[in-house]
PDB file of N, CA and C in Angstrom:
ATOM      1  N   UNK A   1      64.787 199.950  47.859  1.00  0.00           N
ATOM      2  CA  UNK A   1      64.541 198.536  47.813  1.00  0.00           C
ATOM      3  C   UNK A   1      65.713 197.822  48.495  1.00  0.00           C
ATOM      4  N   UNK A   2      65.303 196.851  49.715  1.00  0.00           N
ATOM      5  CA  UNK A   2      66.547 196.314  49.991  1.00  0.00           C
ATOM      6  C   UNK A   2      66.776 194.755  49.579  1.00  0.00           C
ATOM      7  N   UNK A   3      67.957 194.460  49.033  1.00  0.00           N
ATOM      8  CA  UNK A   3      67.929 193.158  48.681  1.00  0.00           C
ATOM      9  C   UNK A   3      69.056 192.425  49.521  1.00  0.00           C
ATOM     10  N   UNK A   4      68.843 192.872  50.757  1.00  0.00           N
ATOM     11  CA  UNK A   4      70.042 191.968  51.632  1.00  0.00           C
ATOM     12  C   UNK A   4      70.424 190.621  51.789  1.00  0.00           C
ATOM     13  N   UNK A   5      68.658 190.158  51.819  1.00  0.00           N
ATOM     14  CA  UNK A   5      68.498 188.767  51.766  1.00  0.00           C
ATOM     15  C   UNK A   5      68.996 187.823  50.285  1.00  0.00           C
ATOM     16  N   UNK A   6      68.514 188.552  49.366  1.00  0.00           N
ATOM     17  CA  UNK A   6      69.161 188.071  47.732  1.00  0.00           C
ATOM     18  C   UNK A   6      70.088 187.695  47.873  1.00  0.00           C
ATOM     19  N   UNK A   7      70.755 188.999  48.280  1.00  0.00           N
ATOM     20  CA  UNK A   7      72.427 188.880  48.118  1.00  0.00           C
ATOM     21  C   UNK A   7      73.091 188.176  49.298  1.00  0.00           C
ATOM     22  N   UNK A   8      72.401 187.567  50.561  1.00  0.00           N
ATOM     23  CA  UNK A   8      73.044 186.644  51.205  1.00  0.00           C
ATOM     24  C   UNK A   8      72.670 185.692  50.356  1.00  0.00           C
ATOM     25  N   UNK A   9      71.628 184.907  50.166  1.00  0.00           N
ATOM     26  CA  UNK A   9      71.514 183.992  49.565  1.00  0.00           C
ATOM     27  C   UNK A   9      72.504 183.429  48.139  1.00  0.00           C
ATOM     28  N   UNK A  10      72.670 184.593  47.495  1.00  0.00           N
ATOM     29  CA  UNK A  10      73.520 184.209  47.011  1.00  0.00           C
ATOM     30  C   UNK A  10      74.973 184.096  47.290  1.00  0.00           C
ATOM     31  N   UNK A  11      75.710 185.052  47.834  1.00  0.00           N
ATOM     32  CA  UNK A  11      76.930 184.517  48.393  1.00  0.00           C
ATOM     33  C   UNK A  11      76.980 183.031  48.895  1.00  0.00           C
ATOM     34  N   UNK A  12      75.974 183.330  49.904  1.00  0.00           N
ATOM     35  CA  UNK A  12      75.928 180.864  50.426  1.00  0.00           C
ATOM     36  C   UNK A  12      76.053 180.026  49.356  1.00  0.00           C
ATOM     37  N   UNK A  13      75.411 180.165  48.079  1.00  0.00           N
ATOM     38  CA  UNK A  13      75.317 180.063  47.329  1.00  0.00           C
ATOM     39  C   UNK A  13      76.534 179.627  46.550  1.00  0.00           C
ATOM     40  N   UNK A  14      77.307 179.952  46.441  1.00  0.00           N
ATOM     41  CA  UNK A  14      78.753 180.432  46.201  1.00  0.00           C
ATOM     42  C   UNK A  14      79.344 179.472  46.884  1.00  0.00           C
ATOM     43  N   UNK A  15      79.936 178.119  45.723  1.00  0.00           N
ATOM     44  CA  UNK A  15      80.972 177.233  46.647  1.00  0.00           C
ATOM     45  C   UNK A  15      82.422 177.087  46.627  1.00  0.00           C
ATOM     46  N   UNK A  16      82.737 178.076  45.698  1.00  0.00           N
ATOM     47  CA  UNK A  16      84.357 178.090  45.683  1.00  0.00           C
ATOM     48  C   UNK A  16      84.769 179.376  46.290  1.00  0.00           C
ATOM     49  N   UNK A  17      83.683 180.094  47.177  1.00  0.00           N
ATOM     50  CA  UNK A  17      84.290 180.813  48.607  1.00  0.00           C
ATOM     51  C   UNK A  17      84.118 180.643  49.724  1.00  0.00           C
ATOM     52  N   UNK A  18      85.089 180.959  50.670  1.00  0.00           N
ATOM     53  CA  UNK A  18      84.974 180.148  51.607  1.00  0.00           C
ATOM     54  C   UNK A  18      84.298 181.081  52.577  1.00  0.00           C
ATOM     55  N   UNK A  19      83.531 180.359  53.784  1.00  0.00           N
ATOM     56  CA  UNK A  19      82.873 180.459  54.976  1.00  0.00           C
ATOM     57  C   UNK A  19      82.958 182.324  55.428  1.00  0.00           C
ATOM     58  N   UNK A  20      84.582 181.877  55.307  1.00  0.00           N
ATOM     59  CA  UNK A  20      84.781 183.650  56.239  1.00  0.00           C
ATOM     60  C   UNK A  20      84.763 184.433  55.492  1.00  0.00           C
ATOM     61  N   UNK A  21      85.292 184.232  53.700  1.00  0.00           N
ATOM     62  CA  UNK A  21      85.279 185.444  52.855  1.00  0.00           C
ATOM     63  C   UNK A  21      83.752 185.860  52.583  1.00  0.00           C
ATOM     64  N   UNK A  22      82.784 184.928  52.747  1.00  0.00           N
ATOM     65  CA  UNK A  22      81.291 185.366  52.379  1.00  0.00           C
ATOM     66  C   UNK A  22      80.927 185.862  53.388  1.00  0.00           C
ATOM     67  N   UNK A  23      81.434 185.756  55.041  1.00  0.00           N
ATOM     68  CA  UNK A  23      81.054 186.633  55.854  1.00  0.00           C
ATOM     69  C   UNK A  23      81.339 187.937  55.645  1.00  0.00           C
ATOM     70  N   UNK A  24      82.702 188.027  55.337  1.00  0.00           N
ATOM     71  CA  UNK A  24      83.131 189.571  55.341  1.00  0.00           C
ATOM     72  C   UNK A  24      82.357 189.821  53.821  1.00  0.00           C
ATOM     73  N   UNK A  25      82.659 189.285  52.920  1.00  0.00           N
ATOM     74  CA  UNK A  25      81.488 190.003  51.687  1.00  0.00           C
ATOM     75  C   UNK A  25      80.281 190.548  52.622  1.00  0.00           C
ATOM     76  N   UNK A  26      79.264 189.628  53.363  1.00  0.00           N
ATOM     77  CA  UNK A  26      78.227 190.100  53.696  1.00  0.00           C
ATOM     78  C   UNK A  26      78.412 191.139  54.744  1.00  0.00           C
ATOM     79  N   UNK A  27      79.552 191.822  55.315  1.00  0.00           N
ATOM     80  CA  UNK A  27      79.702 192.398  56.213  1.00  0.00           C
ATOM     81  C   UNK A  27      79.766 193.814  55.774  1.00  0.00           C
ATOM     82  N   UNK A  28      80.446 193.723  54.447  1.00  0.00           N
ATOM     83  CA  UNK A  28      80.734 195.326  53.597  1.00  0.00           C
ATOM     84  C   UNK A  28      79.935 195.412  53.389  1.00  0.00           C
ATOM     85  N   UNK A  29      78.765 194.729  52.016  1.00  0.00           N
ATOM     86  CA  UNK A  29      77.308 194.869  51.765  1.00  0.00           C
ATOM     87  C   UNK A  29      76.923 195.875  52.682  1.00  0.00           C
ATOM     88  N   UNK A  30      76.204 195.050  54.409  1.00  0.00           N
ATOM     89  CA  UNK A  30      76.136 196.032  54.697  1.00  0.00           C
ATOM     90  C   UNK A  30      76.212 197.209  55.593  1.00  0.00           C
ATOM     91  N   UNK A  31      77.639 197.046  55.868  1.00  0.00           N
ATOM     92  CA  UNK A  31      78.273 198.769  55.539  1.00  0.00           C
ATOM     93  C   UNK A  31      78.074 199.828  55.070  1.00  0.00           C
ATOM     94  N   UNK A  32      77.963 199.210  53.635  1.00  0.00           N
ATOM     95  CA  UNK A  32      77.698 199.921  52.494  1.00  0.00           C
ATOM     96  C   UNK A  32      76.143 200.206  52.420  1.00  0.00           C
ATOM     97  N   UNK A  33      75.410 199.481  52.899  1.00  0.00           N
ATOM     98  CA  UNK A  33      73.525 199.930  52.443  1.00  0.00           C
ATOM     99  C   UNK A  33      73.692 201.025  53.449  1.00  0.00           C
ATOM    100  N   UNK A  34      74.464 201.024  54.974  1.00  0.00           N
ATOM    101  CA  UNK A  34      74.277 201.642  56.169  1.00  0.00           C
ATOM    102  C   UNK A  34      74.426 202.859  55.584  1.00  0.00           C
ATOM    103  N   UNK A  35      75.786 203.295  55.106  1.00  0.00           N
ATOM    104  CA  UNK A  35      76.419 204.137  54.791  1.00  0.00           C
ATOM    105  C   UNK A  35      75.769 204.714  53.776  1.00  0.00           C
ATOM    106  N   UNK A  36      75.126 204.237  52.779  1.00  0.00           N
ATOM    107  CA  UNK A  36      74.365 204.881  51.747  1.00  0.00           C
ATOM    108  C   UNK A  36      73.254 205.079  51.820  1.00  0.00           C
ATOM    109  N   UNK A  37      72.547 204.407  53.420  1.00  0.00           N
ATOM    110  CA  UNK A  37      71.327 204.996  53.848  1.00  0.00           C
ATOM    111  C   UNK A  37      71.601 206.536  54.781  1.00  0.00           C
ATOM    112  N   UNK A  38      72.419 206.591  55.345  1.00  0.00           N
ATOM    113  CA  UNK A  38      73.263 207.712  56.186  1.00  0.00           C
ATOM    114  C   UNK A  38      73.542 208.977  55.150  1.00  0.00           C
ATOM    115  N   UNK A  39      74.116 208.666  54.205  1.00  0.00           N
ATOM    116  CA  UNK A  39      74.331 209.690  53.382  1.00  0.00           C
ATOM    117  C   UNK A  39      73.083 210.605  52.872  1.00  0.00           C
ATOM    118  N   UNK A  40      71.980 209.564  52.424  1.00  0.00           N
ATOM    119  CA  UNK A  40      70.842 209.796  52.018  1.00  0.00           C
ATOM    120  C   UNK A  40      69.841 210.952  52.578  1.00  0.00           C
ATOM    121  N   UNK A  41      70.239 210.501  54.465  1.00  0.00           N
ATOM    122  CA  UNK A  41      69.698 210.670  55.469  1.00  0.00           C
ATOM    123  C   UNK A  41      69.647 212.327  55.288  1.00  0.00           C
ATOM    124  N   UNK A  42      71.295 212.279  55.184  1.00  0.00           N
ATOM    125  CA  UNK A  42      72.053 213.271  55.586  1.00  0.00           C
ATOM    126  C   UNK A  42      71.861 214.539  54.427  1.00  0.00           C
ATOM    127  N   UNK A  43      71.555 214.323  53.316  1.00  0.00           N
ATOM    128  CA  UNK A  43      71.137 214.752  51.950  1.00  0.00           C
ATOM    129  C   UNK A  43      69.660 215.640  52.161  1.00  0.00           C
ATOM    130  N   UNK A  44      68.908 214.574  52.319  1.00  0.00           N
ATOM    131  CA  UNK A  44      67.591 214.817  52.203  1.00  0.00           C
ATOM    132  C   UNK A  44      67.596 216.389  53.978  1.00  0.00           C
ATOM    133  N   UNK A  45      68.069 216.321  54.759  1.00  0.00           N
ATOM    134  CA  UNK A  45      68.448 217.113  55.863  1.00  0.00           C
ATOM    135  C   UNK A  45      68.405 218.156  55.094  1.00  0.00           C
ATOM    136  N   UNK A  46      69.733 218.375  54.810  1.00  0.00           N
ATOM    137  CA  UNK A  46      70.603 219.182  53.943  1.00  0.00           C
ATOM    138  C   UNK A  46      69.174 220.255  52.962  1.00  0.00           C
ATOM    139  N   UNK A  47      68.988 219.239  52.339  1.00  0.00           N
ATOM    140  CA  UNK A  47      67.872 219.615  51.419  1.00  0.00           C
ATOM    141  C   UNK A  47      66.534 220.718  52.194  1.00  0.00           C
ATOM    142  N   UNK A  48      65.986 220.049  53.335  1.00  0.00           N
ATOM    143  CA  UNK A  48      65.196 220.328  53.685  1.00  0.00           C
ATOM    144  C   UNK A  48      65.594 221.591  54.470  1.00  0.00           C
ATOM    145  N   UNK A  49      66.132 221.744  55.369  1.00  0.00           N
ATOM    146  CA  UNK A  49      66.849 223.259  55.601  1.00  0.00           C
ATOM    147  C   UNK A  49      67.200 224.677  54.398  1.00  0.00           C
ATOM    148  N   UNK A  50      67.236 224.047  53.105  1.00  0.00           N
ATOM    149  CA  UNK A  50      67.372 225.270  52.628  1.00  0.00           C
ATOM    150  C   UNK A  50      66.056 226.221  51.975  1.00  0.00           C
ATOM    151  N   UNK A  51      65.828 227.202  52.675  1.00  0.00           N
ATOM    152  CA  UNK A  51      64.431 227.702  52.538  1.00  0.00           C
ATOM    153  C   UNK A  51      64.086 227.958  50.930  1.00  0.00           C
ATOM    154  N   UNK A  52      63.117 227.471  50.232  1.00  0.00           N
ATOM    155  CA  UNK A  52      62.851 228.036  49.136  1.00  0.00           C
ATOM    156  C   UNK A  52      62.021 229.545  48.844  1.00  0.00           C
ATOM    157  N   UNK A  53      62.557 230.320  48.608  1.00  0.00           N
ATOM    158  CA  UNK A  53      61.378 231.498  48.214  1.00  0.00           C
ATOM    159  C   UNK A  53      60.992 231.656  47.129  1.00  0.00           C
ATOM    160  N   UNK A  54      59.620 232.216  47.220  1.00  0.00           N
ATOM    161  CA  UNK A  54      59.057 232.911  45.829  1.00  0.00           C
ATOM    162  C   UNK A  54      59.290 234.300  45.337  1.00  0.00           C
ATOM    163  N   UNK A  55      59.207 234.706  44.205  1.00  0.00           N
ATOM    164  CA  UNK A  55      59.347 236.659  44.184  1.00  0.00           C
ATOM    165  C   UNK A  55      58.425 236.970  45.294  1.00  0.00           C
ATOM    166  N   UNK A  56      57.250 236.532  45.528  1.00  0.00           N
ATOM    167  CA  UNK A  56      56.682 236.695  46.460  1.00  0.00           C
ATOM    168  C   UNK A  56      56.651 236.495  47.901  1.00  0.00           C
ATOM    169  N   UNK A  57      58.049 235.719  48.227  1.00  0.00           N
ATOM    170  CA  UNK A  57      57.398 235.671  49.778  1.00  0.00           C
ATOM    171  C   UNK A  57      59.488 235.672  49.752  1.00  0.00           C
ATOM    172  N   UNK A  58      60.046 236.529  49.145  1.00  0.00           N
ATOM    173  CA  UNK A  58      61.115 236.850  49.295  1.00  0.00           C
ATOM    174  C   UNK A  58      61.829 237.850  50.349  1.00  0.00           C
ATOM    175  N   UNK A  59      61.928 237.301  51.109  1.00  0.00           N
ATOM    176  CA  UNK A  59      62.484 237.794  52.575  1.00  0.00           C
ATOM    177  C   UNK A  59      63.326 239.010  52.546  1.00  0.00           C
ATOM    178  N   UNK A  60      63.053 240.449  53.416  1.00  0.00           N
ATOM    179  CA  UNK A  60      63.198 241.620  53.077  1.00  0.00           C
ATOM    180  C   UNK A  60      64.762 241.846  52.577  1.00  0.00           C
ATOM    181  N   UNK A  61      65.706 241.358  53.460  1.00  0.00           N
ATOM    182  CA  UNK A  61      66.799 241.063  53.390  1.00  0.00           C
ATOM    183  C   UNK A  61      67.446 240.803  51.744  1.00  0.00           C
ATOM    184  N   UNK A  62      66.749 240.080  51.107  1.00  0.00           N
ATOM    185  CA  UNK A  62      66.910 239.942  50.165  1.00  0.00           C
ATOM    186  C   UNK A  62      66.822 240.752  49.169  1.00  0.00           C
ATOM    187  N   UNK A  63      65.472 241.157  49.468  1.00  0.00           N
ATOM    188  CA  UNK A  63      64.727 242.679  48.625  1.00  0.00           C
ATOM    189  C   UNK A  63      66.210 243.639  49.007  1.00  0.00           C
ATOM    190  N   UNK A  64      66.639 243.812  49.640  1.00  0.00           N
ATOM    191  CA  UNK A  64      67.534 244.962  49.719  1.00  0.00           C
ATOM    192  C   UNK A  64      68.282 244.686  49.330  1.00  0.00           C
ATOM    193  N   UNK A  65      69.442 243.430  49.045  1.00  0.00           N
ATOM    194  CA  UNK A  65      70.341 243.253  48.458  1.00  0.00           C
ATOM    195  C   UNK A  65      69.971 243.521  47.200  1.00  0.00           C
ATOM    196  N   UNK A  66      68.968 242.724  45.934  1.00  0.00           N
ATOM    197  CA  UNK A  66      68.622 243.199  44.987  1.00  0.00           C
ATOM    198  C   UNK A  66      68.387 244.480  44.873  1.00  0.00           C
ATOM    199  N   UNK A  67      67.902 245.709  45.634  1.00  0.00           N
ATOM    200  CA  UNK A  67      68.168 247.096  45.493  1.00  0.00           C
ATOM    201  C   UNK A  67      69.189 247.551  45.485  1.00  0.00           C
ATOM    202  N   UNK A  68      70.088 246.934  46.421  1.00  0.00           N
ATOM    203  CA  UNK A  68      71.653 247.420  45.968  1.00  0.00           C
ATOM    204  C   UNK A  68      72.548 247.140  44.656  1.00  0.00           C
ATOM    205  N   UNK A  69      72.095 245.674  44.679  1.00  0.00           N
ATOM    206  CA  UNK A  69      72.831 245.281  43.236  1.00  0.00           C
ATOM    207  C   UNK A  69      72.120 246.549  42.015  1.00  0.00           C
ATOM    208  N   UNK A  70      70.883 246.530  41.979  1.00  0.00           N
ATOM    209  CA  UNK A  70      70.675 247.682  41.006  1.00  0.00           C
ATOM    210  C   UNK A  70      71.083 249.378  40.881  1.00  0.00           C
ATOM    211  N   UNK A  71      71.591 249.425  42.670  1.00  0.00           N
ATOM    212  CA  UNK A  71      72.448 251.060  42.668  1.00  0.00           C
ATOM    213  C   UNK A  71      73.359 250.644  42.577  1.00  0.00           C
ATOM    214  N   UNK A  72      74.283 249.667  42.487  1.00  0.00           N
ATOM    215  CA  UNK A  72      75.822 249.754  42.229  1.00  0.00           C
ATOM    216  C   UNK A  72      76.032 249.673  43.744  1.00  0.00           C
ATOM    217  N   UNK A  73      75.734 249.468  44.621  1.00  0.00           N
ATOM    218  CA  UNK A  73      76.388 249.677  45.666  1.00  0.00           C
ATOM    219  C   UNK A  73      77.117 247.923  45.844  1.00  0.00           C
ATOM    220  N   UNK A  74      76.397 246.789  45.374  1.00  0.00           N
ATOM    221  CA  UNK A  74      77.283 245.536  45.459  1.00  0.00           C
ATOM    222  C   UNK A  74      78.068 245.321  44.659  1.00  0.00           C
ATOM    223  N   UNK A  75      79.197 245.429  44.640  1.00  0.00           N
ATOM    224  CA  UNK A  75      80.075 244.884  43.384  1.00  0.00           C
ATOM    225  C   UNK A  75      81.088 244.107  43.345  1.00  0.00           C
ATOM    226  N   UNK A  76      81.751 243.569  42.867  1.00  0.00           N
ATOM    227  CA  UNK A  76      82.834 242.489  43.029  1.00  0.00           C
ATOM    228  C   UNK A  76      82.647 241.277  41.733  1.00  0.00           C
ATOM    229  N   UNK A  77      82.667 240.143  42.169  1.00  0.00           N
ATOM    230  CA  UNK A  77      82.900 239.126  41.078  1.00  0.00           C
ATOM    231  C   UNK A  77      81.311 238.977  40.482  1.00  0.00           C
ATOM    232  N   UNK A  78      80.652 240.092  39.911  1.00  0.00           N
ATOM    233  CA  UNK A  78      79.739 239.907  39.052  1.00  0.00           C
ATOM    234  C   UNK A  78      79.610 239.179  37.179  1.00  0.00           C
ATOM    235  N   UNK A  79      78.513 238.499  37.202  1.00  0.00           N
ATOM    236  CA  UNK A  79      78.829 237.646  35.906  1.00  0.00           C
ATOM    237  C   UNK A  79      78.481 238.116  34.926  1.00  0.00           C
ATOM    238  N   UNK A  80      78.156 239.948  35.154  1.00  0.00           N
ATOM    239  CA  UNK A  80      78.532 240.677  33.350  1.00  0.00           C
ATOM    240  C   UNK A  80      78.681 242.345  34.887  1.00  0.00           C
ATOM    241  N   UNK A  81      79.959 242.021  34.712  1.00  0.00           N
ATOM    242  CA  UNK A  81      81.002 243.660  35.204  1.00  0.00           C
ATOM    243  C   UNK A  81      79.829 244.790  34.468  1.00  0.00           C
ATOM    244  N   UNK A  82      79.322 246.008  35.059  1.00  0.00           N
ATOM    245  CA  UNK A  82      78.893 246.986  34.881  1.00  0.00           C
ATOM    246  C   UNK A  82      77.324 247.101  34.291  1.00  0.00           C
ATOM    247  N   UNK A  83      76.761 246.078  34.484  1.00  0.00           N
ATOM    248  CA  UNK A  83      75.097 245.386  34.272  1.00  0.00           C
ATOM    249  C   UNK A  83      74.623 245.597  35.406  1.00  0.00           C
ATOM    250  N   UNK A  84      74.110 246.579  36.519  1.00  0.00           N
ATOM    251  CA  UNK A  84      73.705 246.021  37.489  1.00  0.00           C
ATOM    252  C   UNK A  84      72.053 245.645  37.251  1.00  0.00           C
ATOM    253  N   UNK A  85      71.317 245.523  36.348  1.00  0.00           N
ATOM    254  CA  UNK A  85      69.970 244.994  35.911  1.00  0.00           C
ATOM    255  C   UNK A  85      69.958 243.564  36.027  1.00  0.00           C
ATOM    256  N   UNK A  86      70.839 243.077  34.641  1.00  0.00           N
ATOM    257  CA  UNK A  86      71.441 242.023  34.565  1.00  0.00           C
ATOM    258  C   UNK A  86      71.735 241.238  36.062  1.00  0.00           C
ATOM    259  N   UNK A  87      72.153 241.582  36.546  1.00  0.00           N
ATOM    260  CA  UNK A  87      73.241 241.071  37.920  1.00  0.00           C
ATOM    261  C   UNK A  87      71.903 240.803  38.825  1.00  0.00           C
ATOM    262  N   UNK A  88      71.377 241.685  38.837  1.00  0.00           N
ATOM    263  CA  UNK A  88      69.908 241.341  39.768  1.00  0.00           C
ATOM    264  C   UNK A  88      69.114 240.462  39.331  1.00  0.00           C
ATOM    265  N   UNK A  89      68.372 240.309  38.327  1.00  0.00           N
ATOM    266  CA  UNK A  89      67.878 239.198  37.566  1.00  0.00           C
ATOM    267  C   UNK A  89      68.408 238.084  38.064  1.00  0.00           C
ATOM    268  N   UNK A  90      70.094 238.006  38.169  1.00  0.00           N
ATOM    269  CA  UNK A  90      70.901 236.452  38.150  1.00  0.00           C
ATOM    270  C   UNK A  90      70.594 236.148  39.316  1.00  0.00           C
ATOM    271  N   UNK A  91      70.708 237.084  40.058  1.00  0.00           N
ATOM    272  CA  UNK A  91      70.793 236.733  41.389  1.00  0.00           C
ATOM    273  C   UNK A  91      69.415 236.563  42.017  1.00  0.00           C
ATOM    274  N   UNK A  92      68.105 237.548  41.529  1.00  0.00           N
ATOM    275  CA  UNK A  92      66.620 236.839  41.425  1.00  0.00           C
ATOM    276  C   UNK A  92      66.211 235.238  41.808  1.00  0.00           C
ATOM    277  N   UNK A  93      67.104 234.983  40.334  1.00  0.00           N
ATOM    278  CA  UNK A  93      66.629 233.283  40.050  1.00  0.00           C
ATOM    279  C   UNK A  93      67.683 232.545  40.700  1.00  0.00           C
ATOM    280  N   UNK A  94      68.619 233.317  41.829  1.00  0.00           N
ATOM    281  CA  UNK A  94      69.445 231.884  42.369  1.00  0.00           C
ATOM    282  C   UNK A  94      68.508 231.894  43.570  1.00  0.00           C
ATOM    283  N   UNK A  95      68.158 232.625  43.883  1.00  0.00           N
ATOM    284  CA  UNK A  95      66.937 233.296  45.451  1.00  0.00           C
ATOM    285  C   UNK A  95      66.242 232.017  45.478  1.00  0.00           C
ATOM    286  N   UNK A  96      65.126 232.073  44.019  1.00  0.00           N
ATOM    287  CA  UNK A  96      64.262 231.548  43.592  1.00  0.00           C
ATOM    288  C   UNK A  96      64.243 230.560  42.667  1.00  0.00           C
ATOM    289  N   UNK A  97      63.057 229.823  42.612  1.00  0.00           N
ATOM    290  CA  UNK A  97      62.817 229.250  41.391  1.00  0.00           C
ATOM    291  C   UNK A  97      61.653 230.034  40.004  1.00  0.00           C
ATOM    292  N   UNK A  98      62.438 231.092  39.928  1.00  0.00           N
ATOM    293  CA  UNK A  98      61.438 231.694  39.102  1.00  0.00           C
ATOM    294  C   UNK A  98      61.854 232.088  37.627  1.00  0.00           C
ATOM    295  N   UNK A  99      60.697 231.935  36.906  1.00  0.00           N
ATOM    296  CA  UNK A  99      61.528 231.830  35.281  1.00  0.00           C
ATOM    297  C   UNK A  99      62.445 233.347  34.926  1.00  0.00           C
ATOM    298  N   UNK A 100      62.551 233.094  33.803  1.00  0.00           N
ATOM    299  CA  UNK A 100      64.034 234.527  33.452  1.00  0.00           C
ATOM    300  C   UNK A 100      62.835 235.770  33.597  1.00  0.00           C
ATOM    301  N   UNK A 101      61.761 235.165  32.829  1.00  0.00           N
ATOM    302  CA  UNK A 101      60.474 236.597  32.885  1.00  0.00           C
ATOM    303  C   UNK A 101      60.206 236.938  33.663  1.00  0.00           C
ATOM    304  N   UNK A 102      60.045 236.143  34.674  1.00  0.00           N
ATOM    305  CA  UNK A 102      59.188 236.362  36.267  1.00  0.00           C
ATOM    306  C   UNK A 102      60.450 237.316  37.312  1.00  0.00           C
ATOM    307  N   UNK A 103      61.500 237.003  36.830  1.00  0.00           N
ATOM    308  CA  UNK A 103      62.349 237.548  37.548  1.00  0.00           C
ATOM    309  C   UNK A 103      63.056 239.202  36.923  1.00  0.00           C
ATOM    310  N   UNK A 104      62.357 239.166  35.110  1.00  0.00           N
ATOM    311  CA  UNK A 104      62.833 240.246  35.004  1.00  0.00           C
ATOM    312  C   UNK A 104      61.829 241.168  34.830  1.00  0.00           C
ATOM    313  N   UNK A 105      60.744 240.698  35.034  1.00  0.00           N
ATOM    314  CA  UNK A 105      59.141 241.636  35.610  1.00  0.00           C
ATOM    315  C   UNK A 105      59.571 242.356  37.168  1.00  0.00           C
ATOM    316  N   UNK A 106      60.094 241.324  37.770  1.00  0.00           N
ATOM    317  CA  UNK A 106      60.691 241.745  39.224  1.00  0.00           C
ATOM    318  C   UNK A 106      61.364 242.560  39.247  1.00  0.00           C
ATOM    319  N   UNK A 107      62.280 242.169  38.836  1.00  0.00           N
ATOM    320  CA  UNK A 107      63.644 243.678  38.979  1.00  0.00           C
ATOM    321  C   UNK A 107      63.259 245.064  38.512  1.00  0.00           C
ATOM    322  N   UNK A 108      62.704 244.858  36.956  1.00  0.00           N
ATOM    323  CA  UNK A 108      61.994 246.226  36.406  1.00  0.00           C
ATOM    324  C   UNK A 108      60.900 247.078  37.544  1.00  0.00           C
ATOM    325  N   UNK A 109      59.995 246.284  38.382  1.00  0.00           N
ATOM    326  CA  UNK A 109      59.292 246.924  39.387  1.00  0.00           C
ATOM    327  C   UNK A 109      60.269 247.434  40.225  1.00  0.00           C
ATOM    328  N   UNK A 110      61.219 246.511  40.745  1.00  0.00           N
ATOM    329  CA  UNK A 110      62.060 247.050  41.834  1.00  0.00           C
ATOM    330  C   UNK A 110      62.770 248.346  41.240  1.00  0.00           C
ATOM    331  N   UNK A 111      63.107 248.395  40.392  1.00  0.00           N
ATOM    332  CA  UNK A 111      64.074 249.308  39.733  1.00  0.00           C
ATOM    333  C   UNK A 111      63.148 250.749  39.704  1.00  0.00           C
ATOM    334  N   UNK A 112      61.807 250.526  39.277  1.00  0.00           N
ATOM    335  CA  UNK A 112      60.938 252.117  39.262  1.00  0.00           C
ATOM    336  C   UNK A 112      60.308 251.930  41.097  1.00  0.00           C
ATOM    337  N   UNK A 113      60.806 251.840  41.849  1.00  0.00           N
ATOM    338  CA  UNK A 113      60.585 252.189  43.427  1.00  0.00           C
ATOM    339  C   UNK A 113      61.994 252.414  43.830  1.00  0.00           C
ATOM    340  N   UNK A 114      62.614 252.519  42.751  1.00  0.00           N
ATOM    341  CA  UNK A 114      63.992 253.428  43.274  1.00  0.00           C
ATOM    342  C   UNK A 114      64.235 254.578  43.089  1.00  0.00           C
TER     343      UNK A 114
END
């Protein structure tokens, strides 16, 4: 919603400021809508570039990392040390948006095709 016009109107409005300070008020205003339309811009971008997957349309690449996390072959700053079930699951649902079940139906399949 833009209220540029409001808010000139009211600054004019405004008689104990003077001429140039209500210009520059109206000058930051908008700056500021620019800048917070830019950011927005820049957000929603951001957003749209990052691919969402399903367990299902989870890109092979991925599938293999989750096979590794379950042989032990990935390891490092995991968020339970010596779980690699666990660890896959977590990492499932950062992939995805898929519930804790959906993701630990997943891993258990992946785990008996190993």
């Amino acid at each position: 919603m833009n209220h540029h016009d409001e808010f000139c109107e009211f600054v004019r409005g405004q008689r104990w400021m003077s001429q140039s300070f209500g210009d520059s008020l109206i000058e930051k205003f908008q700056a500021a809508q620019h800048d917070a339309f830019e950011r927005g811009q820049a957000s929603y971008r951001l957003q749209r570039d990052i691919p969402e997957f399903t367990l299902d349309t989870l890109p092979r690449k991925y599938v293999t990392e989750l096979k590794n996390i379950l042989r032990g072959k990935i390891r490092g700053e995991e968020p339970f040390p010596g779980d690699q079930f666990i660890n896959a699951i977590k990492r499932a649902r950062e992939l995805t948006s898929a519930s804790l079940r959906d993701s630990k139906l997943y891993i258990e399949q992946l785990r008996e095709t190993l």
